[in-house]
Protein backbone atom coordinates (compact mmCIF):
# COMPACT_ATOMS: atom_id res chain seq x y z
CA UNK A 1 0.00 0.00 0.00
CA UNK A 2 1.32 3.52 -0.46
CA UNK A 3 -0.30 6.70 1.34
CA UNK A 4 -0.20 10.39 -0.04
CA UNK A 5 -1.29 13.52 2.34
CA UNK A 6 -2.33 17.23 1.30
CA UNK A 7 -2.66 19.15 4.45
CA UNK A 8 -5.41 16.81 6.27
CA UNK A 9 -6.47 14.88 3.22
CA UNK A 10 -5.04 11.26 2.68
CA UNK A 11 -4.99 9.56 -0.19
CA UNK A 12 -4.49 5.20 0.30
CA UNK A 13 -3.71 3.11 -2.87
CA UNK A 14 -3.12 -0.46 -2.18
CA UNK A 15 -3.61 -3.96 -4.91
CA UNK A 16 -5.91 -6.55 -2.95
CA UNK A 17 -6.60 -10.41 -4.49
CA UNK A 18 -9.39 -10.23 -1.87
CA UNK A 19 -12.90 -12.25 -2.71
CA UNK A 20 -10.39 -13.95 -5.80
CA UNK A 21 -10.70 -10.77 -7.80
CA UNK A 22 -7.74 -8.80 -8.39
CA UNK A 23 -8.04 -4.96 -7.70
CA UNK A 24 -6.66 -1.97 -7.32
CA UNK A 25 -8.08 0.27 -5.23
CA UNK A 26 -8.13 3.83 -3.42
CA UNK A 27 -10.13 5.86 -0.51
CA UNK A 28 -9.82 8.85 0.86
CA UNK A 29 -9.79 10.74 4.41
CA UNK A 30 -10.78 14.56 4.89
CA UNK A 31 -9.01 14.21 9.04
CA UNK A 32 -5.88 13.05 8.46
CA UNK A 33 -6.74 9.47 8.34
CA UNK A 34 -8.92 9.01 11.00
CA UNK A 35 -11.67 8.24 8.74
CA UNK A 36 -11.43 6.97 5.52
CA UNK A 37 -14.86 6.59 2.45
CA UNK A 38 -15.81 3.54 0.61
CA UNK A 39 -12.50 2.24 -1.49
CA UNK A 40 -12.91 3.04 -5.49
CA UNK A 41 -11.95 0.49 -7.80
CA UNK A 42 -9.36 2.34 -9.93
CA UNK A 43 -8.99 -0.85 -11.77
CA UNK A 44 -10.64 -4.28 -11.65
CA UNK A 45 -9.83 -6.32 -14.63
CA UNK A 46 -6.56 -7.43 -14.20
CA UNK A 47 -3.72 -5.42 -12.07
CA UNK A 48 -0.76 -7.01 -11.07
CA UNK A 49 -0.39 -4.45 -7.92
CA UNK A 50 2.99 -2.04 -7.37
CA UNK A 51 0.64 1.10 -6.72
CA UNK A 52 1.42 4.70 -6.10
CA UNK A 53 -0.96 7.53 -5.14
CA UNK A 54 0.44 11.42 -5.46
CA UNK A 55 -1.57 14.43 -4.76
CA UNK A 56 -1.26 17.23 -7.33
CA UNK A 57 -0.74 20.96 -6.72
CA UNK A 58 -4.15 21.45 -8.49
CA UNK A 59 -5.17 19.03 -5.36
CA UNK A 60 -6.27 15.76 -7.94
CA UNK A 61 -5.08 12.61 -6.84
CA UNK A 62 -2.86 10.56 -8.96
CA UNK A 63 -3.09 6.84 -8.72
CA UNK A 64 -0.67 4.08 -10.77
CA UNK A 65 -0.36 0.82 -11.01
CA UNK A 66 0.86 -2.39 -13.15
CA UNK A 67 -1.87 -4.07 -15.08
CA UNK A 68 -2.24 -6.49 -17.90
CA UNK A 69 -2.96 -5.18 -21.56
């Protein structure tokens, strides 16, 4: 898993086999990771894992990952 913060705002990438279906997924925090939402499927066809999650200056959040073609 990999973690990205912008002021109080996390970001949490991490690849899970979970339930035999490889994903990769993210969720957020607005309190410094005291809470995070629902994970969102950034990809759930076929991801081999590695992630990384950045925060832009525009405050996006940038998530990447290995995945099959």
């Amino acid at each position: 898993p990999q973690a990205a913060s912008s002021g109080r705002r996390v970001a949490l990438a991490w690849y899970t086999e979970g339930g035999d279906a490889p994903r990769a997924r993210v969720a957020f925090s607005d309190d410094a990771g005291t809470h995070f939402g629902a994970p969102v499927d950034v990809d759930g066809s076929r991801p081999f894992g590695r992630v990384d999650v950045e925060w832009t200056d525009s405050g996006d959040v940038l998530v990447a990952w290995l995945g099959a073609d």
